[in-house]
Every structure is written in structure tokens, then in C-alpha cells.
Protein backbone atom coordinates (compact mmCIF):
# COMPACT_ATOMS: atom_id res chain seq x y z
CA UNK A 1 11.99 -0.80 -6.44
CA UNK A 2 14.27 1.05 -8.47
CA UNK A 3 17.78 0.43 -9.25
CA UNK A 4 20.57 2.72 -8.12
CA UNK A 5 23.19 3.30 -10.76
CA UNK A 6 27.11 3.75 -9.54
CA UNK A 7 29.13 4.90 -12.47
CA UNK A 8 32.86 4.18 -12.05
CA UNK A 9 35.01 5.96 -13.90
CA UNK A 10 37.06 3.52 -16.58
CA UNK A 11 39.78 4.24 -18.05
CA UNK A 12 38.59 4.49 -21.66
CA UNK A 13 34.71 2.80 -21.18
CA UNK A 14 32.77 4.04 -17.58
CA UNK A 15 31.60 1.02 -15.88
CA UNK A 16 27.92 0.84 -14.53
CA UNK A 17 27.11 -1.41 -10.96
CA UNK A 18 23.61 -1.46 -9.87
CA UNK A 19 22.76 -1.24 -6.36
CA UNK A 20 19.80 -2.87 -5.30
CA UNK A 21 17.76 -3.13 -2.29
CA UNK A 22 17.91 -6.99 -0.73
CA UNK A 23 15.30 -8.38 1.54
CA UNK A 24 15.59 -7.42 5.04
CA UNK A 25 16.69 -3.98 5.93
CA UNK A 26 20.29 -2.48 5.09
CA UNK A 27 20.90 -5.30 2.58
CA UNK A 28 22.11 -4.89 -1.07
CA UNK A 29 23.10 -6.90 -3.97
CA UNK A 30 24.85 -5.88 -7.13
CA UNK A 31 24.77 -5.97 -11.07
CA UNK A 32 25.73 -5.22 -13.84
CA UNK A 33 22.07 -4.55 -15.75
CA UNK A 34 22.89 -7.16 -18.76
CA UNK A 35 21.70 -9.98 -17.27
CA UNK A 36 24.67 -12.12 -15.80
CA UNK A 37 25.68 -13.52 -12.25
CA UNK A 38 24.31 -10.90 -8.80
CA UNK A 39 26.74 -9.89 -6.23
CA UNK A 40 26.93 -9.48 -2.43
CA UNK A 41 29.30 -7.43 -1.39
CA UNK A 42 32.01 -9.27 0.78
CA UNK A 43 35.19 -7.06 1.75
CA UNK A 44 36.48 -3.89 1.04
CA UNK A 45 40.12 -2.50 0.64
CA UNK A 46 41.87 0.94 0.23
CA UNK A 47 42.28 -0.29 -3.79
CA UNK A 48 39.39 -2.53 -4.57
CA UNK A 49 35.80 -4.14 -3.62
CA UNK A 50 35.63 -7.73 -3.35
CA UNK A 51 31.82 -9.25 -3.99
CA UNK A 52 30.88 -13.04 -3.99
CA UNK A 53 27.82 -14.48 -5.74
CA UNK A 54 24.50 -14.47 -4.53
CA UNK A 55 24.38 -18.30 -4.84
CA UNK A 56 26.77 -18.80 -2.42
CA UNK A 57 24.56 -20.57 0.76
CA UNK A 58 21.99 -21.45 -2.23
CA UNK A 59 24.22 -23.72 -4.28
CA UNK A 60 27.79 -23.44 -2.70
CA UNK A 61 29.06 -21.05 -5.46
CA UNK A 62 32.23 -19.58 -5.43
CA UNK A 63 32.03 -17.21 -7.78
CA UNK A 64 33.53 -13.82 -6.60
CA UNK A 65 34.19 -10.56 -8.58
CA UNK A 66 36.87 -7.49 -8.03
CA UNK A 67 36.13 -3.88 -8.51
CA UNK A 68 39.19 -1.64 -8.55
CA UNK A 69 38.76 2.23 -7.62
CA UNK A 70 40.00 2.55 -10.97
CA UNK A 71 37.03 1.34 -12.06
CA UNK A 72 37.90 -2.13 -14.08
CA UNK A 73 35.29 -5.15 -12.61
CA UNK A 74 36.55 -8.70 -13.32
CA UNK A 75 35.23 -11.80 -12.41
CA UNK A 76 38.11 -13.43 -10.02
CA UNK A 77 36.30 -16.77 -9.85
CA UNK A 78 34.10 -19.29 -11.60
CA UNK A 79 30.19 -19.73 -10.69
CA UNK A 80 29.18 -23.12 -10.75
CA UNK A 81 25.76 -22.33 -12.62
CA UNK A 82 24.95 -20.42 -15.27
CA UNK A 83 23.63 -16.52 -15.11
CA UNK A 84 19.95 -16.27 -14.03
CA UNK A 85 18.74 -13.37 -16.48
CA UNK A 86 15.33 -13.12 -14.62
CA UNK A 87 17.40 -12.47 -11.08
CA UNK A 88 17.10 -9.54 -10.93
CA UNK A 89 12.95 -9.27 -11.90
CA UNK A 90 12.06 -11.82 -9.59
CA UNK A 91 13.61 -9.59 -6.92
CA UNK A 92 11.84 -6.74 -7.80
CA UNK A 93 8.42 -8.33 -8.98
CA UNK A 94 8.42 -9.81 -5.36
CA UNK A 95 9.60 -6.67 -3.14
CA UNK A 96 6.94 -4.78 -5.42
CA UNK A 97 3.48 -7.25 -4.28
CA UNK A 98 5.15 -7.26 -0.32
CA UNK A 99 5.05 -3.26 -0.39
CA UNK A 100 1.39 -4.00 -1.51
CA UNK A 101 0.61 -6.16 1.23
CA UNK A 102 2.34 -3.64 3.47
CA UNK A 103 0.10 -0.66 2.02
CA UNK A 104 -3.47 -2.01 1.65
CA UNK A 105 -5.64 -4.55 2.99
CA UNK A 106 -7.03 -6.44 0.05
CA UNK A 107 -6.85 -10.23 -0.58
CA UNK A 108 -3.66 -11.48 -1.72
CA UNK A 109 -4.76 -13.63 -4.79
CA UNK A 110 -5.54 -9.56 -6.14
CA UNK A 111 -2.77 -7.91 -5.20
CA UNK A 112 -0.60 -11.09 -6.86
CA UNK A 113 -2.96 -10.91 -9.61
CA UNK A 114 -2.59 -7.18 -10.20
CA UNK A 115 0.91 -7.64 -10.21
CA UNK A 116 1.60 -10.24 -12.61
CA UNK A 117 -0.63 -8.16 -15.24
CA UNK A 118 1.98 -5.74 -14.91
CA UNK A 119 3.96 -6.53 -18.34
CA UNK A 120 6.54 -4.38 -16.88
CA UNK A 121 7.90 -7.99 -15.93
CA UNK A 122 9.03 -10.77 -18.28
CA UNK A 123 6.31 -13.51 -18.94
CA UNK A 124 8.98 -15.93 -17.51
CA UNK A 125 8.84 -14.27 -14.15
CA UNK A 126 5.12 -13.48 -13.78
CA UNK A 127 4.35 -17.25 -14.29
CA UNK A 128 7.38 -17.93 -11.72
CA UNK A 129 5.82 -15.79 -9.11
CA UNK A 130 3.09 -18.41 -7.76
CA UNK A 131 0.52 -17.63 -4.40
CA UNK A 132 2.50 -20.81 -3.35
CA UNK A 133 5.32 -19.35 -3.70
CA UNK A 134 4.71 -15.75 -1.96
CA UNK A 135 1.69 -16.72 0.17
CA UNK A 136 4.16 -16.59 3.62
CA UNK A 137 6.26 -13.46 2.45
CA UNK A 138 3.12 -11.94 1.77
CA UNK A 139 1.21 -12.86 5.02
CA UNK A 140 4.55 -12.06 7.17
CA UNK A 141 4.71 -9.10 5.47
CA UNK A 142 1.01 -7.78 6.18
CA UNK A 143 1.18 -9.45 10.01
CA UNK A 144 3.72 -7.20 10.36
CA UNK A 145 2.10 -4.01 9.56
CA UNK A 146 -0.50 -4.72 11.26
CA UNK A 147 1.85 -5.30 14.35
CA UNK A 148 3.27 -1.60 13.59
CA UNK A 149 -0.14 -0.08 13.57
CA UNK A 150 -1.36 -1.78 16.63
CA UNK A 151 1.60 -0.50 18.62
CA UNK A 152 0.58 2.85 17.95
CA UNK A 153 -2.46 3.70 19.88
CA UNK A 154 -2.88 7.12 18.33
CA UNK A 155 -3.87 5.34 15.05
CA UNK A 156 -6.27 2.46 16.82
């Protein structure tokens, strides 16, 4: 999964926000790349973006963040928790073995094993993302392929 930079222009330093690809389908969640507090976005006006933190069902956060057109991105509100640097990894380490499970039919203690030799991601993560912990995502993911293919009795 890649990230998708948005520059916004600043007036004297160009801000970066980083789009990235949630879970289910036509969902996003924002950064800034440095490792502090994820957005979702929450409400838009003719002047500025509003975004609230990812946390928010998780642990009741309310920490919320403004981006003016202008390009200035402040932090309106206080999280409750401190910034979760590996965010962002986990996210991707996870979306990357469920597009594995999606694409090929091989056990899922290789694919997860495969995946968390890939030093692309922090030892911290890798030894976060546990079979118990991705063993549903994975098999929903895969079920669901297969569901796909089986509808489609030109491939059967």
C-alpha cells in the first residue's frame, strides 16, 4: 500500500498530509509521515477540513485537527493517549498479507511468515502482527475471493 502525498501550499513551509487507504472500501485516514496521532476525516467547509482521531470509538479520544485551504494544520484538541509511531506500519504490514491471501492460495502461517521477513517493517510491528491476531482477516479475506471467483462461471 503506498501512501498518497497532498502537498498544501504554506505560507512560508509547504505542508505534507498523507492519504491512506483504510480497511473497507472508500475509506481513508490521514498523517502527517513523522510519526504522531492518524486522522479520519470528519467535516469539510468552504475554508478548512476538520479531522478527528482515529482512536475515537477505540478509546473515546477527542482529539481533532484543522486544515485551512491556506494550508496551516493545527491540532484543535487534545488526544487522550500518546502518538502510536508504528500506526501507520501496522496498517500497511496488515493490508499488505490480506492482498496476499486475496492473490494466492498458500497456507497462511507462509504468507504471514513471508511477510514479517520483510524488514521493510519495524521489528516492533512484525512481532505485533501475530496468526492470532490476523488469522480471521486473513481467512475472511481469502473466503471472499473465493466467493468472487465462484460467482463467475467463466473462470470455474
Amino acid at each position: 500500500m503506498v501512501s498518497t502525498p497532498s502537498t498544501l501550499a504554506c505560507d512560508a513551509v509547504p505542508a505534507v498530509l498523507f492519504r491512506e487507504r483504510g480497511y473497507r472500501d472508500n475509506t481513508f485516514y490521514y498523517h502527517l509521515g513523522d510519526g504522531s496521532h492518524a486522522y479520519h476525516y470528519n467535516l469539510e467547509t468552504t475554508s478548512s477540513i476538520y479531522f478527528k482521531c482515529v482512536m475515537y470509538h477505540q478509546l473515546g479520544c477527542g482529539g481533532r485537527a484543522i486544515l485551512k485551504m491556506g494550508g496551516e494544520f493545527r491540532h484543535s484538541h487534545p488526544h487522550n493517549h500518546l502518538p502510536d509511531p508504528e500506526y501507520v506500519g501496522e496498517k500497511h504490514f496488515r493490508q499488505n498479507v490480506l492482498d496476499d491471501c486475496r492473490g494466492r492460495f498458500v497456507d497462511h502461517k507462509e504468507i504471514l511468515d513471508q511477510a514479517r521477513r520483510d524488514r521493510r517493517y519495524s521489528r516492533r510491528v512484525r512481532s505485533k502482527m501475530t496468526m492470532r491476531r490476523l488469522r480471521n482477516s486473513m481467512n475472511r479475506a481469502r473466503m471472499g475471493q473465493m466467493c468472487m471467483r465462484s460467482s463467475m462461471p467463466f473462470l470455474n
